[in-house]
Protein backbone atom coordinates (compact mmCIF):
# COMPACT_ATOMS: atom_id res chain seq x y z
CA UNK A 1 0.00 0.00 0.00
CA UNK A 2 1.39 3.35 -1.03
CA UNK A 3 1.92 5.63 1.97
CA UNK A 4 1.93 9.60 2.40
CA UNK A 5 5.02 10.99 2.45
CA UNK A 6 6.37 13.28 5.28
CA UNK A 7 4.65 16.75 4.27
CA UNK A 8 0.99 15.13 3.65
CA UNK A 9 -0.98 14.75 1.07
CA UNK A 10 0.52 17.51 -1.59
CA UNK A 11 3.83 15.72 -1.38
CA UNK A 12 2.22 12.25 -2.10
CA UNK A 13 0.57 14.42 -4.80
CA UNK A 14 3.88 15.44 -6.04
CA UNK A 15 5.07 11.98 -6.52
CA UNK A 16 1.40 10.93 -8.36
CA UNK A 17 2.47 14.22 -10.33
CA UNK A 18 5.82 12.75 -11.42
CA UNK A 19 5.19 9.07 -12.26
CA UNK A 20 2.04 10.43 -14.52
CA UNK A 21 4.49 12.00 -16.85
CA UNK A 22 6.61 9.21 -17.20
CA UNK A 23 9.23 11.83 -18.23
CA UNK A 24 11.69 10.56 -15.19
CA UNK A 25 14.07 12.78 -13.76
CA UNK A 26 15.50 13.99 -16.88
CA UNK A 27 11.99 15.02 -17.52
CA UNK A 28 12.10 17.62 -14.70
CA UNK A 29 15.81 18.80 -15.49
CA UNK A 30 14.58 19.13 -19.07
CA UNK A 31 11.76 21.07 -17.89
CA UNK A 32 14.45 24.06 -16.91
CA UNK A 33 14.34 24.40 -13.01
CA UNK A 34 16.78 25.82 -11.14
CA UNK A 35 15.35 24.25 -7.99
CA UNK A 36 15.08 20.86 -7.50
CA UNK A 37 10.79 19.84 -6.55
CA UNK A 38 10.63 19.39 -3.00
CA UNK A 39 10.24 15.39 -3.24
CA UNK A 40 13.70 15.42 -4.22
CA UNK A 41 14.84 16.90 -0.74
CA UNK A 42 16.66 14.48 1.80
CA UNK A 43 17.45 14.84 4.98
CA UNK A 44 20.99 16.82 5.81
CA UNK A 45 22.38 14.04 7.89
CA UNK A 46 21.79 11.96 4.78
CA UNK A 47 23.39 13.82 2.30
CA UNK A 48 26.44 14.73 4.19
CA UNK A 49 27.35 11.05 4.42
CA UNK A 50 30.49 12.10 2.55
CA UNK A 51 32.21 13.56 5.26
CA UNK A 52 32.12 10.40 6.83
CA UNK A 53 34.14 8.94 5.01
CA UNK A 54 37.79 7.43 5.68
CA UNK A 55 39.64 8.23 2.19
CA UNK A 56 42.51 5.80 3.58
CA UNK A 57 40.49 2.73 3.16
CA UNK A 58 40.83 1.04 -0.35
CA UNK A 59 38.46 -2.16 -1.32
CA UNK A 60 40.16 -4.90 -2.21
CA UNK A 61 41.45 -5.10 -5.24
CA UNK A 62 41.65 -9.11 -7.48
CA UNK A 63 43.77 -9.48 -10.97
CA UNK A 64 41.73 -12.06 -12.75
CA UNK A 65 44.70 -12.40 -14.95
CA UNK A 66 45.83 -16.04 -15.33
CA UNK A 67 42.78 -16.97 -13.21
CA UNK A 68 42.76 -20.58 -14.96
CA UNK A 69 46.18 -21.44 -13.76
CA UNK A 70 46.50 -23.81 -11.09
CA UNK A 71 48.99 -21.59 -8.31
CA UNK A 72 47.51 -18.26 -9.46
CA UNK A 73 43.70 -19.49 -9.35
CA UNK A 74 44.00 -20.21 -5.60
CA UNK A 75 45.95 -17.20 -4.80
CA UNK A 76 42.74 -15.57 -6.34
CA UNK A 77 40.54 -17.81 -4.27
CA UNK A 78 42.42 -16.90 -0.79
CA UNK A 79 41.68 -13.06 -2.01
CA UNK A 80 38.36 -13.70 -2.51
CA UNK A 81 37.79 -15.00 0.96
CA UNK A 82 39.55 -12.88 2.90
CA UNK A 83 37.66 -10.01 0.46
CA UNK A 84 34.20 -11.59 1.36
CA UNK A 85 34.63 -12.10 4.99
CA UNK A 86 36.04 -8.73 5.74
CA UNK A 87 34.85 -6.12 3.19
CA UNK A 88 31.62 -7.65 1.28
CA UNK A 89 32.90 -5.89 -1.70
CA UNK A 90 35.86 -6.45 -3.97
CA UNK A 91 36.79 -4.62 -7.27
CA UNK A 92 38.00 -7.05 -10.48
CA UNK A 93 40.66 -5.81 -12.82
CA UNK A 94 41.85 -8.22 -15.99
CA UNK A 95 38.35 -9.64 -15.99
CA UNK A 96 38.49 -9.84 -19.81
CA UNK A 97 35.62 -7.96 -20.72
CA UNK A 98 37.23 -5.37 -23.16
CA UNK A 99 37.06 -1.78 -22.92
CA UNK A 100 35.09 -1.62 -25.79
CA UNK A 101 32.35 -3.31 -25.04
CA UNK A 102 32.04 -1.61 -21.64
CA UNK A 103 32.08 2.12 -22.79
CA UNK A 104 29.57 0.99 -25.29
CA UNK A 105 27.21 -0.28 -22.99
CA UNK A 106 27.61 2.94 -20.91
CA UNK A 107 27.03 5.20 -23.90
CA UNK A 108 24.07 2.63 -24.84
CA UNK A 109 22.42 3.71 -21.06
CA UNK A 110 22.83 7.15 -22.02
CA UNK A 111 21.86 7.03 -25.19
CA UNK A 112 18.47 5.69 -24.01
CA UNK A 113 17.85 7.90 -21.71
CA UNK A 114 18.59 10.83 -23.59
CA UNK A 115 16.01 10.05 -26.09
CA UNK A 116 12.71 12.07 -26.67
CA UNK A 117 9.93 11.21 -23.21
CA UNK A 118 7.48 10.10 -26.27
CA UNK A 119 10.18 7.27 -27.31
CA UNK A 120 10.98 6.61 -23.65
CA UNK A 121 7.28 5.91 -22.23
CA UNK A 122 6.17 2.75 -24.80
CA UNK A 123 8.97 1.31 -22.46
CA UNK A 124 7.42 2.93 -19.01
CA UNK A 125 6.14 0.47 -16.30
CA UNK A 126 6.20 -0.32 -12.67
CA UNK A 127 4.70 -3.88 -12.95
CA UNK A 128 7.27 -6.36 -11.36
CA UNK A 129 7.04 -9.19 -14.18
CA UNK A 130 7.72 -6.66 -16.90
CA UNK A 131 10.86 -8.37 -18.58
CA UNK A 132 12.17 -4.87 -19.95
CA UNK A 133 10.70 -1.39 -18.09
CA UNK A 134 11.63 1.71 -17.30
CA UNK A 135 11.19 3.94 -15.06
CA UNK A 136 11.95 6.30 -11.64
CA UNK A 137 12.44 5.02 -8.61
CA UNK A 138 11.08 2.05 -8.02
CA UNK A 139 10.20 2.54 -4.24
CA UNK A 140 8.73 6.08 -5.16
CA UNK A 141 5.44 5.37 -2.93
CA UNK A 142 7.00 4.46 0.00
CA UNK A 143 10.33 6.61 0.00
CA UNK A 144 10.29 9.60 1.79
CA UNK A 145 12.10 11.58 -0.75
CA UNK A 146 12.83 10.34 -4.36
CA UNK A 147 16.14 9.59 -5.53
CA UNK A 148 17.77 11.61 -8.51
CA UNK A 149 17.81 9.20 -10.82
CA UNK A 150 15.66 7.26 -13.88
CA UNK A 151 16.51 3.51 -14.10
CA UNK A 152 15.39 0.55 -17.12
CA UNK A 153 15.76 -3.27 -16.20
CA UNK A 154 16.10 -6.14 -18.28
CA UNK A 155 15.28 -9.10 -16.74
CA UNK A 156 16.58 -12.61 -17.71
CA UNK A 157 14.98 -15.61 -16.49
CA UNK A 158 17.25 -18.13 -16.56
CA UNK A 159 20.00 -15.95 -18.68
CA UNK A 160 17.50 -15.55 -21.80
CA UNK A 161 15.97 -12.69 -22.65
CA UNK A 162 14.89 -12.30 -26.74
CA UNK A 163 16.64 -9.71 -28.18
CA UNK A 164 13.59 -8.40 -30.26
CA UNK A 165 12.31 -7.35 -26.78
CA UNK A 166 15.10 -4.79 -26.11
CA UNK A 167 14.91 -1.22 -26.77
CA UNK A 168 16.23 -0.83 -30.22
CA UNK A 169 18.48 2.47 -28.64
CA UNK A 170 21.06 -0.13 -26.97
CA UNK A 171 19.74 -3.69 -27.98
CA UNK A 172 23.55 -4.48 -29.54
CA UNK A 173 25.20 -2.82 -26.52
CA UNK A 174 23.19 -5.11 -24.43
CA UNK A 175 23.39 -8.12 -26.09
CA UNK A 176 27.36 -7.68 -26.66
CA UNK A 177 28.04 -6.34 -22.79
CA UNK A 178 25.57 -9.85 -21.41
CA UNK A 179 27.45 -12.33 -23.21
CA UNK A 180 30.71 -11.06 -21.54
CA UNK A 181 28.69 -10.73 -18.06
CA UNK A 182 27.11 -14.29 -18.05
CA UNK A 183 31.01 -15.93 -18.32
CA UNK A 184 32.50 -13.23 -16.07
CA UNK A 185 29.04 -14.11 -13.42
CA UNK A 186 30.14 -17.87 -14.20
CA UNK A 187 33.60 -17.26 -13.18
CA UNK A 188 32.70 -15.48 -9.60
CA UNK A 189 30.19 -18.14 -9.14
CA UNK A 190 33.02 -21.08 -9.35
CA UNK A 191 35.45 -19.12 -7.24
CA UNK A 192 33.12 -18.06 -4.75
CA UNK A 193 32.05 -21.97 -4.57
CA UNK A 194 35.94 -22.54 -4.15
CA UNK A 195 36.10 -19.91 -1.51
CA UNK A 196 33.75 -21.51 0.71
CA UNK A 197 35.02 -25.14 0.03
CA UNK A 198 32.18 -26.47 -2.00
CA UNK A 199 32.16 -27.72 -5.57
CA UNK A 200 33.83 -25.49 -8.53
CA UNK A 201 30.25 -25.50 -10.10
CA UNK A 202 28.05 -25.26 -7.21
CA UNK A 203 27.04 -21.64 -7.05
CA UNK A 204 26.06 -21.30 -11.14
CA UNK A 205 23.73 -24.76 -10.53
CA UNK A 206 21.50 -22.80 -7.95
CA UNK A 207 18.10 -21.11 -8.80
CA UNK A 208 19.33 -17.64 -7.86
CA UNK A 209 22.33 -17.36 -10.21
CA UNK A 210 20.41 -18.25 -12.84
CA UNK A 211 17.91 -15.08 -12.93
CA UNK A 212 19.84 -12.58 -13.33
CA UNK A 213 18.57 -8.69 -14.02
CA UNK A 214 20.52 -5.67 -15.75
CA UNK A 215 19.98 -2.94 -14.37
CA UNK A 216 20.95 0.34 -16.04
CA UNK A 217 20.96 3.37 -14.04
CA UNK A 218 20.85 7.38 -15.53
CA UNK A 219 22.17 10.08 -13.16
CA UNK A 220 20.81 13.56 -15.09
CA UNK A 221 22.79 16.87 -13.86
CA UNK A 222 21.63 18.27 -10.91
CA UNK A 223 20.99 21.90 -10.31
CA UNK A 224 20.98 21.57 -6.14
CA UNK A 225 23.21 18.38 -6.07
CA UNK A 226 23.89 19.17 -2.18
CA UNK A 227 20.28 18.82 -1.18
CA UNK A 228 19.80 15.54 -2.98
CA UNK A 229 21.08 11.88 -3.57
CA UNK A 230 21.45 9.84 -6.89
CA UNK A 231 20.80 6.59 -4.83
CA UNK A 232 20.15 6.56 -0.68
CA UNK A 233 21.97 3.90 1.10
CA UNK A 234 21.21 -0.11 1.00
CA UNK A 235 21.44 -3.61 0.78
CA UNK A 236 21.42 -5.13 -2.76
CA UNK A 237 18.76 -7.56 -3.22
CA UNK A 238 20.21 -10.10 -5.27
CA UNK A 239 22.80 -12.61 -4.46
CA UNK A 240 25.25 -11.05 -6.38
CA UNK A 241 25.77 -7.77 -7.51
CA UNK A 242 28.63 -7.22 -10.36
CA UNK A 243 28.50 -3.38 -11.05
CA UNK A 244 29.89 -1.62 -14.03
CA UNK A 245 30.56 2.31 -12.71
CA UNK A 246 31.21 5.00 -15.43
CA UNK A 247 34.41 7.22 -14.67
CA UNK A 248 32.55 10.21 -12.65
CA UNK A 249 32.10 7.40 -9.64
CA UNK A 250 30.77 8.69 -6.09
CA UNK A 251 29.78 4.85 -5.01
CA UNK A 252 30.32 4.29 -1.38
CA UNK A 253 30.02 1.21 0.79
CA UNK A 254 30.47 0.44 4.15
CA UNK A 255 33.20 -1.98 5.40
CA UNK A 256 31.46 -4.88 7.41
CA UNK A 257 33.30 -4.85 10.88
CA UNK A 258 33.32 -7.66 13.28
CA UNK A 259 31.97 -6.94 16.90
């Protein structure tokens, strides 16, 4: 049930306002303010999380390079451990997805988003078995301010998805940047299984590596970025997240501490 959001009813209003035009955020920078709609608003103490943070910590970083050899493969699997149990989070260079095929998935997310609303909406939906929608903040009835930032998913149900059903503004980007992602999410899956002494194939035979949903997130320019967030803190959903950041960056996670 959707609930009213902290200023009453012309604030829940405000969000009714802004799903009806399906024009997502870049709909409301388009539109030319200089001030940011009040549903955008967060709390201070939430967007001064920055200032919190210890610059001298660095996550964990694995070369997948020569990952199929026998010594270097369980160096890699020690890393990974020690990178699960004491971060939760681990950054993968030499993965052997090429460069290429990651900027053009990147451009492919802007590319889509950047396109007329009219072209946009045929693809607008907040219905959870949609296989491809998009659309702004999917929590946007029950948050207590909205997130600067318009979103579409792909989802595929046990790794297929028919290309015909992508949006025609990144379908090849997609297609290209999956195949990549399904060996790379095979890869974790083994090592992981290695990690935590169980069989090399065990985690990519279980139900929930087998759904897997893209996810491609659009962060428009913001004219009051201090009073706002592009995504609040949380907990991933999924089993696994493997995350593909552009080169303007601003993630943040918080290091799991024992005690």
């Amino acid at each position: 049930m959707a609930t009213m959001g902290v200023d009453g009813k012309d604030f829940y209003r405000a969000k009714v306002d802004f799903d009806e035009t399906k024009a997502g955020v870049k709909g409301v920078l388009d539109s030319g303010v200089l001030k940011i709609p009040e549903i955008f608003v967060h709390p201070p103490e939430n967007v001064s999380l920055g200032t919190l943070c210890d610059m001298n910590l660095k996550v964990p970083v694995i070369d997948f390079e020569r990952v199929e050899e026998g010594g270097k493969r369980g160096e890699i699997v020690g890393e990974i451990k020690d990178a699960a149990a004491n971060w939760g989070i681990l950054q993968v260079v030499n993965h052997g997805i090429g460069s290429g095929v990651m900027e053009e998935m990147i451009e492919g997310i802007r590319r889509f988003h950047e396109q007329p609303p009219e072209v946009k909406m045929e693809w607008y939906s907040r219905e959870h078995d949609q296989k491809v929608k998009y659309y702004s903040n999917g929590d946007l009835y029950v948050s207590k301010a909205v997130n600067w930032r318009d979103s579409i998913s792909c989802h595929y149900a046990d790794g297929v998805l028919d290309p015909n059903a992508l949006p025609h503004a990144f379908s090849g980007a997609i297609k290209k940047y999956m195949e990549e992602m399904m060996k790379l999410k095979n890869t974790l899956a083994e090592l992981l299984s290695e990690a935590l002494g169980l069989e090399t194939d065990y985690l990519t035979s279980i139900e929930c590596m087998k759904t897997i949903t893209l996810v491609c997130h659009y962060y428009p320019s913001c004219p009051e970025p201090n009073l706002t967030l592009g995504a609040t803190k949380h907990s991933d959903p999924s089993f696994l997240t493997i995350l593909l950041q552009d080169t303007i960056g601003g993630l943040q996670v918080l290091q799991k501490t024992n005690g």
